[in-house]
Every structure is written in C-alpha cells, then in structure tokens.
C-alpha atoms as a PDB file:
ATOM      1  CA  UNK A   1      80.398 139.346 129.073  1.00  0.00           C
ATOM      2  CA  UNK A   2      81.837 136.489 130.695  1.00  0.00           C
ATOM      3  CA  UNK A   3      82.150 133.479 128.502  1.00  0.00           C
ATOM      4  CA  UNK A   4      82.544 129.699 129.250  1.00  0.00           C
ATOM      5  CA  UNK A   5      84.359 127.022 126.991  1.00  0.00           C
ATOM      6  CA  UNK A   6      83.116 123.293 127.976  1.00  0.00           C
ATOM      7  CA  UNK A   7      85.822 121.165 127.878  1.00  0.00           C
ATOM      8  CA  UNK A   8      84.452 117.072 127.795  1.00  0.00           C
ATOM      9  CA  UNK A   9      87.072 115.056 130.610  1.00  0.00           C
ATOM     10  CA  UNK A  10      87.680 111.611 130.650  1.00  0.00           C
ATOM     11  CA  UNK A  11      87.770 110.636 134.313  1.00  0.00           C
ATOM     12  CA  UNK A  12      87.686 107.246 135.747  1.00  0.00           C
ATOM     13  CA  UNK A  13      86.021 106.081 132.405  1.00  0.00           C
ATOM     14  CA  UNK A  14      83.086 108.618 132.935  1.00  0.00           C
ATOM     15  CA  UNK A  15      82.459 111.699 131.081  1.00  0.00           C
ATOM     16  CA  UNK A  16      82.519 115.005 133.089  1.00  0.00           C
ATOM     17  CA  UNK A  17      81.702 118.844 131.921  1.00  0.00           C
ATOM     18  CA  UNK A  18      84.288 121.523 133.040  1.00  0.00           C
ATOM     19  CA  UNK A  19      83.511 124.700 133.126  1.00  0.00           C
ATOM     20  CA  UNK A  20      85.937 126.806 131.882  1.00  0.00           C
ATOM     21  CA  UNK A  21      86.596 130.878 131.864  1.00  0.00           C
ATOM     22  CA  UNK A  22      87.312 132.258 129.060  1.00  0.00           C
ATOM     23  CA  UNK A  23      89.091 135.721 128.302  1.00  0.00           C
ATOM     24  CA  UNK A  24      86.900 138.515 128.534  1.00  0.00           C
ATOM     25  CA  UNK A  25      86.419 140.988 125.665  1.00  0.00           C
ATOM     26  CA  UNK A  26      83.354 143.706 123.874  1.00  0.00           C
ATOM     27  CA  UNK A  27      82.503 143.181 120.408  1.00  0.00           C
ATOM     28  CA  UNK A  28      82.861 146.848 119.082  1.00  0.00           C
ATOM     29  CA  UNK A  29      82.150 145.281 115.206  1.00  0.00           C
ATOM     30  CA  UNK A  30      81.114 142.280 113.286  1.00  0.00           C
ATOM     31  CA  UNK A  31      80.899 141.804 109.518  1.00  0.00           C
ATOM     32  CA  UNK A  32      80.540 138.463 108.314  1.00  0.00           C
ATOM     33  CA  UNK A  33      83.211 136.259 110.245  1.00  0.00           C
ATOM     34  CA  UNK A  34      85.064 139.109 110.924  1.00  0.00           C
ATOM     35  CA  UNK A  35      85.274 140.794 114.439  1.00  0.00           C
ATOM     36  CA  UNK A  36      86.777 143.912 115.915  1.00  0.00           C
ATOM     37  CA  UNK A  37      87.120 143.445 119.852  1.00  0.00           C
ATOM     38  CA  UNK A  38      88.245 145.262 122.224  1.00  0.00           C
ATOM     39  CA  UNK A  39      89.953 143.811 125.310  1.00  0.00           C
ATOM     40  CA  UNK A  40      90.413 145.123 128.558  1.00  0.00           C
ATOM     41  CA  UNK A  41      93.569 144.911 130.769  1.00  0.00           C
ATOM     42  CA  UNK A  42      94.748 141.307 131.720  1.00  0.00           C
ATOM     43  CA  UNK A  43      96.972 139.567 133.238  1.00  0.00           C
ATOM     44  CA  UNK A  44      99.080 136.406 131.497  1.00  0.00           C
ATOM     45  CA  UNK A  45     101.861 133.811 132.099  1.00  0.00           C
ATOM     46  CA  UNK A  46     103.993 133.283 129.298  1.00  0.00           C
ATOM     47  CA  UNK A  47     106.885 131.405 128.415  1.00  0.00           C
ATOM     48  CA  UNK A  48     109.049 131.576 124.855  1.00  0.00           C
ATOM     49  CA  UNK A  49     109.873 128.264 123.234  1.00  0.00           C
ATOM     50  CA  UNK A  50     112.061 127.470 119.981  1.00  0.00           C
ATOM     51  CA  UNK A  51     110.950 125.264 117.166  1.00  0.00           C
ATOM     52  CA  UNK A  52     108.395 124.544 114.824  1.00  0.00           C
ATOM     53  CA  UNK A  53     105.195 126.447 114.821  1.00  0.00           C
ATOM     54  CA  UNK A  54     103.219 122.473 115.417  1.00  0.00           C
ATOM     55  CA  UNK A  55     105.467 121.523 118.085  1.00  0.00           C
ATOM     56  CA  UNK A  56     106.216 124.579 120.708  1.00  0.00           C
ATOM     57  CA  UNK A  57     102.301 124.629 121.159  1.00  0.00           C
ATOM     58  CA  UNK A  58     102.601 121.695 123.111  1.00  0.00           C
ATOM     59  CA  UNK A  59     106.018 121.986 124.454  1.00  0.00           C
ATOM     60  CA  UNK A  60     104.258 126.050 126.003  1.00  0.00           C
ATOM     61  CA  UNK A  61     101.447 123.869 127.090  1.00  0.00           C
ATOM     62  CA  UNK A  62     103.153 121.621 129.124  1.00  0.00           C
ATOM     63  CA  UNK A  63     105.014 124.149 131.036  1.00  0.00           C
ATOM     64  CA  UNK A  64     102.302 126.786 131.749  1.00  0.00           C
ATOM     65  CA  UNK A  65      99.990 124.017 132.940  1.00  0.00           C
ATOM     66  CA  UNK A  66     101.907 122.881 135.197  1.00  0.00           C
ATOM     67  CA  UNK A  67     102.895 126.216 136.593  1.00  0.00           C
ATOM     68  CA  UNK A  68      98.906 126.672 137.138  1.00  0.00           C
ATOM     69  CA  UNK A  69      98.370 123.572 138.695  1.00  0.00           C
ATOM     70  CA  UNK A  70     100.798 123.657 141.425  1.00  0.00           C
ATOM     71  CA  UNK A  71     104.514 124.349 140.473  1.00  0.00           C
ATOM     72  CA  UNK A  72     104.785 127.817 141.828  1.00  0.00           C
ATOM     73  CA  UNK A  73     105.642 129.445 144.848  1.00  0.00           C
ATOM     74  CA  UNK A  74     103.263 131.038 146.894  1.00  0.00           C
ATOM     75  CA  UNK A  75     105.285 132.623 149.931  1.00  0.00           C
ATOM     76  CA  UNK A  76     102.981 133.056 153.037  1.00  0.00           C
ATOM     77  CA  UNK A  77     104.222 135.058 156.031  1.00  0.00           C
ATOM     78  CA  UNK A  78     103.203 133.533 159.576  1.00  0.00           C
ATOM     79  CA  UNK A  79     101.610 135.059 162.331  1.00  0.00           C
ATOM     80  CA  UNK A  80     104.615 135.799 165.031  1.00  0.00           C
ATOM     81  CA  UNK A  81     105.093 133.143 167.809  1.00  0.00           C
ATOM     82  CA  UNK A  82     108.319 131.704 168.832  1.00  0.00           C
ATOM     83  CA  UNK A  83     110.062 130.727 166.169  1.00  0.00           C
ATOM     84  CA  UNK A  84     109.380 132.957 163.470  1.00  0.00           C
ATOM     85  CA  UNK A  85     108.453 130.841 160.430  1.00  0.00           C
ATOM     86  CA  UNK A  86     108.132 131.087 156.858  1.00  0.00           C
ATOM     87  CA  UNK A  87     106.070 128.290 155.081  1.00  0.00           C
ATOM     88  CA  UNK A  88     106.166 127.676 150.923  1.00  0.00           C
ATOM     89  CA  UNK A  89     103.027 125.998 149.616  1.00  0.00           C
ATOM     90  CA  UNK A  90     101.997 125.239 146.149  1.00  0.00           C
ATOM     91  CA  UNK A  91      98.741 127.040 144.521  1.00  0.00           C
ATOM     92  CA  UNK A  92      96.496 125.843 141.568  1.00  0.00           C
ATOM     93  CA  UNK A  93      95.014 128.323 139.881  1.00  0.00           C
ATOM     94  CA  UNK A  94      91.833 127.345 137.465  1.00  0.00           C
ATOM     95  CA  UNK A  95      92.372 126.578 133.156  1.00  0.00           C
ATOM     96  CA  UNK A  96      91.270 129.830 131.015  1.00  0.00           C
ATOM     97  CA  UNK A  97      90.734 129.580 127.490  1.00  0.00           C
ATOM     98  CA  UNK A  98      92.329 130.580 124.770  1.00  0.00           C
ATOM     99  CA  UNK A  99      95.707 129.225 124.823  1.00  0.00           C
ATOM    100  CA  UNK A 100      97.776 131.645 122.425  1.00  0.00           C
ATOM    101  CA  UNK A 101     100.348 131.093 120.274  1.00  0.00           C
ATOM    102  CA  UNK A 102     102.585 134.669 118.718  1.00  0.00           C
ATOM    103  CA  UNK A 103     106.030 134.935 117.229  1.00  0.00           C
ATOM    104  CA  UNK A 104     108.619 136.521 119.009  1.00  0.00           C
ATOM    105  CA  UNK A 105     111.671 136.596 117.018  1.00  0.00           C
ATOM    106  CA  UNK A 106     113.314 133.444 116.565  1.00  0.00           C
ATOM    107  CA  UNK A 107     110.880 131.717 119.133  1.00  0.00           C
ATOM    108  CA  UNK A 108     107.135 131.352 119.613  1.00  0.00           C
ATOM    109  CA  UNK A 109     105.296 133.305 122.893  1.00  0.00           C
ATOM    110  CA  UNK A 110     103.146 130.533 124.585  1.00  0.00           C
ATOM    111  CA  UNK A 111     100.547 132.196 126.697  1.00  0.00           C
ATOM    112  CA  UNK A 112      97.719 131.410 129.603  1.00  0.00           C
ATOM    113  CA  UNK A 113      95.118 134.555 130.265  1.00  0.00           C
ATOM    114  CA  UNK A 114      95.329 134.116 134.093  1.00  0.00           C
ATOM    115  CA  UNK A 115      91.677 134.452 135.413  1.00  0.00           C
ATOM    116  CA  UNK A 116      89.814 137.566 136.491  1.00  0.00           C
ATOM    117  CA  UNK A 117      90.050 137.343 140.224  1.00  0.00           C
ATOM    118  CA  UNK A 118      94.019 137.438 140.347  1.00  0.00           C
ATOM    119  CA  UNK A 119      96.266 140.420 140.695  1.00  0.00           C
ATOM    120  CA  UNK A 120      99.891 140.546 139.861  1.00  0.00           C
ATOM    121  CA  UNK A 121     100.484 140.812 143.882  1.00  0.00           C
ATOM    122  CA  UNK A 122      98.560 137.865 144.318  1.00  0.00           C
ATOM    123  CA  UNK A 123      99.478 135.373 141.579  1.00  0.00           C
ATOM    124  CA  UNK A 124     101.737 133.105 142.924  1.00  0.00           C
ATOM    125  CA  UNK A 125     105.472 132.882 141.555  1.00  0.00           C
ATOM    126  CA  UNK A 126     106.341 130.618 138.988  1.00  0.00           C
ATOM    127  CA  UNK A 127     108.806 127.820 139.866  1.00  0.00           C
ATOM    128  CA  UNK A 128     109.789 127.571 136.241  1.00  0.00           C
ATOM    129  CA  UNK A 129     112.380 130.265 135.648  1.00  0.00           C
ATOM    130  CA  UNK A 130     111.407 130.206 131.827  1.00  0.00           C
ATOM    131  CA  UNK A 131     107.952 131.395 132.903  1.00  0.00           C
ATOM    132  CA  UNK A 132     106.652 135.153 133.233  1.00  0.00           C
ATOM    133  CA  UNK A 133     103.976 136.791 134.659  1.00  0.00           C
ATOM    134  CA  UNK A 134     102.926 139.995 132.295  1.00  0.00           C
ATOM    135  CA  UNK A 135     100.260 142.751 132.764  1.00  0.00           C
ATOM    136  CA  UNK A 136      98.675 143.132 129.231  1.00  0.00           C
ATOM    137  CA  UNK A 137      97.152 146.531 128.570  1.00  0.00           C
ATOM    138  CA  UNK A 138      93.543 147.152 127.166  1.00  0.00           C
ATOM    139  CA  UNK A 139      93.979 146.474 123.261  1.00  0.00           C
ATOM    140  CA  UNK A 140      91.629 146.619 119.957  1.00  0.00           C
ATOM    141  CA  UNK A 141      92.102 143.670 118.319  1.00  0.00           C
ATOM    142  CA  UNK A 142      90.631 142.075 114.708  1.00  0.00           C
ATOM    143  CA  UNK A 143      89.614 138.560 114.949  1.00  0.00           C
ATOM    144  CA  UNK A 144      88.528 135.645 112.836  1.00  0.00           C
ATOM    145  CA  UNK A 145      87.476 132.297 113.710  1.00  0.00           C
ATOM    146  CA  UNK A 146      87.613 128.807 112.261  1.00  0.00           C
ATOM    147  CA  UNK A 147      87.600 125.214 113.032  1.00  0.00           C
ATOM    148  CA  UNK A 148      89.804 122.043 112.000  1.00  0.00           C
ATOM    149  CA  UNK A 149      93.257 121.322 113.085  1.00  0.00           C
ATOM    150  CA  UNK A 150      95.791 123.265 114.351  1.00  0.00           C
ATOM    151  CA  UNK A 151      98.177 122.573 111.457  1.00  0.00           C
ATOM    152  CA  UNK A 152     100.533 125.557 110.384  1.00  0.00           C
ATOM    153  CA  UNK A 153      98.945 125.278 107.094  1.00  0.00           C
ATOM    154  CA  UNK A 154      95.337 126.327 108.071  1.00  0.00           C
ATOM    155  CA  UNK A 155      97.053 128.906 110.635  1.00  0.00           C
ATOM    156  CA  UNK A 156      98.320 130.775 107.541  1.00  0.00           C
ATOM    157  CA  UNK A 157      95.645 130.361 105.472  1.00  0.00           C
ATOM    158  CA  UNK A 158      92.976 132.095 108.184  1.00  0.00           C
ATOM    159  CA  UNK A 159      95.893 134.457 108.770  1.00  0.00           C
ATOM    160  CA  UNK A 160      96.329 135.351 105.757  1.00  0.00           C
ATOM    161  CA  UNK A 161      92.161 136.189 105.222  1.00  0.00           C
ATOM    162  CA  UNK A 162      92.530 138.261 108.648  1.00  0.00           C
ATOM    163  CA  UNK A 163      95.409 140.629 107.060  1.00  0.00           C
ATOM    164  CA  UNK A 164      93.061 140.672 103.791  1.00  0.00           C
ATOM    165  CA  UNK A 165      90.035 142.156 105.504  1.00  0.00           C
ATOM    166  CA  UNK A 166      91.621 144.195 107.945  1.00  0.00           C
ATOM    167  CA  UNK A 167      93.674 145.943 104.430  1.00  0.00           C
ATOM    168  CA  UNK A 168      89.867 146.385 102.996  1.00  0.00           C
ATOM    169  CA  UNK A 169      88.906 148.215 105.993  1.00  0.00           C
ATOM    170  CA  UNK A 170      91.401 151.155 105.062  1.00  0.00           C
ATOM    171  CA  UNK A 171      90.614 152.537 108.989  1.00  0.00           C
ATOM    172  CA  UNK A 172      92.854 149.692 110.610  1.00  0.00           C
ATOM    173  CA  UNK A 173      96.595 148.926 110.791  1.00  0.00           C
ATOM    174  CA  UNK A 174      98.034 146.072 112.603  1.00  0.00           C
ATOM    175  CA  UNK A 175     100.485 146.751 115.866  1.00  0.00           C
ATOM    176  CA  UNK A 176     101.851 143.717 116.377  1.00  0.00           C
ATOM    177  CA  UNK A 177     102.194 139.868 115.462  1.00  0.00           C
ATOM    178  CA  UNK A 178      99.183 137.786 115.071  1.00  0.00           C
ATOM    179  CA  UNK A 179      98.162 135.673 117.846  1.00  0.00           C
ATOM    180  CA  UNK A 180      97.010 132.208 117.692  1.00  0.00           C
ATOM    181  CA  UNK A 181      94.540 131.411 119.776  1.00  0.00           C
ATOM    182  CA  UNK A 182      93.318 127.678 120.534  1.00  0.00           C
ATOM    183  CA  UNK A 183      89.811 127.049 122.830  1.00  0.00           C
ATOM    184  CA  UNK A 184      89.764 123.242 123.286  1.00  0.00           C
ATOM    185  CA  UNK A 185      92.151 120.248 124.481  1.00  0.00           C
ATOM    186  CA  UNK A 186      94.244 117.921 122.193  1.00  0.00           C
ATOM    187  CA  UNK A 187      91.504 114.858 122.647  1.00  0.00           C
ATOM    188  CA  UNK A 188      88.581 116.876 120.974  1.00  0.00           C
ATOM    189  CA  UNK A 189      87.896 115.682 117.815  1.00  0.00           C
ATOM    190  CA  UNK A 190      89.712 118.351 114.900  1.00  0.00           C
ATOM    191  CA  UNK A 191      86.211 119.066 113.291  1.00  0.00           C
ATOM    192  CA  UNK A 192      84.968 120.853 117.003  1.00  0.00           C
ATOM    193  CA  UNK A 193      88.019 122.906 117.733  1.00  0.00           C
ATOM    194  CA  UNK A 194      87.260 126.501 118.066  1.00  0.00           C
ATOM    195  CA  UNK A 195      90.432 128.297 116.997  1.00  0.00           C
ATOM    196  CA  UNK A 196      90.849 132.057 116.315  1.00  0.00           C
ATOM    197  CA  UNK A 197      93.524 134.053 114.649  1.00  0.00           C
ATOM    198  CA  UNK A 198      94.234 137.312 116.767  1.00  0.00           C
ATOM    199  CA  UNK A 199      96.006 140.967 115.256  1.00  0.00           C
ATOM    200  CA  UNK A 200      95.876 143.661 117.677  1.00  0.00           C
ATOM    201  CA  UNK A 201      95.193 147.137 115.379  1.00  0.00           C
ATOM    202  CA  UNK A 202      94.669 150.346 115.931  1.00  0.00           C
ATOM    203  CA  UNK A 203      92.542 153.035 113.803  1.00  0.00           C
ATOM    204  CA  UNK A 204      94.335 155.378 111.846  1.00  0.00           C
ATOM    205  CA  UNK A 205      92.968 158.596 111.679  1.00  0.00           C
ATOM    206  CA  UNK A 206      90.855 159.879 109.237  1.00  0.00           C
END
C-alpha cells in the first residue's frame, strides 16, 4: 500500500497541500501501538554526520535535500553529430517521507528513501562527495509510533518501550541499530509530528 504524508507549504503567503510518498511497507502484526512490518527492497541516499543526536538531523537534512533537488549529476550521452558532446544537467527528484535518523559508530546515518520509480542506474549522482546512494534489502522490522518533539529525550524514552515489547515477544531479536524516523517538516507544530522509532528483527526459531 502506497501511503501519502501531507505536508502544509507556505508559499507566497498562501497555504498549499503537497503530496508526499511515503516508504512502502506490509503490516505482518499489530498489537496495541506496536507493529511488525515488513519492508521490501529500497533504494536510499545517505550521508554520516558527527554531533549531537538534536543537531545532525538537520545538518543530514540539509545536505540530502539539496542533493534531491538539483545538486547531482546526471550525465546524458548525445546523439552523434559533429562534435561529439557530452552535456551535465541537474535532476530533482520528489521529497519521500520518513527522514531517518541511526547510529553508526561515532556518527549518526542521515537517510532519504529515494522514491519507487528510480533504479540505482538511473538515480542521478550525487555532487556531494559525503553522500551515498545504497540498495537496502527487504527487512522485518518492529515499529512504534508517537508524536511531540523530536528531542533526544522522547527518542529514548519510545526507544526504550520498542526494545521492551519486542523482549516480551520472546520470537524477536533485534539486527541492528534503531532507526529514527521523522514524517513532517520543522514548521509543523510539535503536537502533529508523526515520528516512529524503527529496529529491524528477525524471528528466532522456535
């Protein structure tokens, strides 16, 4: 199921509705505010940044949108005539939704799902040297969901719950870091913001 985010723009002092694609996944289970997804293969751009868990957000932002809204290189070969030219023209690609936010050592992993239509053959190439492009494999993954700010304090908190439940389930273990994962721009209003808390699992055998 393909799911859309509305994000409300100020433009030009009126107020405009933008669609926005969201990552695709299958609810496999659902107890309470707890869900077990399962996401297929996808594609992201991601880019590491140092600091403190309220400040790379925005620093990761920054980059990544600009890479998706032009600052990449999209090389396009030219039909031959005399001279043989090569051409280098700047692609936007559309916003997704979630942003995520995972620790990676020292550093935080800042990452953009890139949307549905795109390949890694045809995404163009970042500009940005600190920027990847990475092919993310299908993944089970437990989920929670919350509102409110997107203070390190409530990140932990909701973390915290997610690693509680999934250790009740007995038929989980996490495989990785958790993910957070933020729906909405910095102008809506803290009390809207859909945020999640991501830990990919797997099932241990009975």
């Amino acid at each position: 199921m393909l799911l859309a985010v509305c994000f409300l723009v100020i433009a030009s002092g009126e107020k405009e509705i933008m669609a926005i694609e969201t990552t695709k996944y299958t609810v496999v289970e659902k107890a309470g505010d707890f869900e077990l997804r399962q996401y297929p293969r996808h594609i992201v751009a991601e880019t590491l940044v140092e600091g403190d868990f309220d400040k790379v957000g925005n620093e990761g932002f920054r980059r990544l949108a600009a890479y998706i809204k032009g600052n990449n290189r999209k090389k396009q070969s030219v039909a031959m005539t005399a001279p043989v030219s090569q051409t280098k023209e700047s692609e936007k690609i559309p916003m997704t939704a979630p942003v995520n936010q995972q620790r990676e050592g020292g550093s935080w992993r800042i990452t953009f799902t890139m949307p549905s239509e795109y390949t890694m053959e045809s995404l163009p190439e970042p500009v940005d040297g600190r920027i990847t492009l990475k092919e993310i494999p299908g993944q089970l993954v437990a989920a929670i969901e919350y509102s409110g700010t997107w203070s390190r304090k409530r990140y932990e908190e909701n973390k915290a719950r997610l690693e509680s439940l999934i250790r009740e389930r007995r038929d989980l273990k996490p495989v990785a870091e958790a993910i957070f994962a933020r729906y909405d721009p910095p102008f809506m209003p803290w009390f809207l913001r859909q945020n999640e808390v991501l830990i990919p699992v797997e099932r241990i055998p009975n």
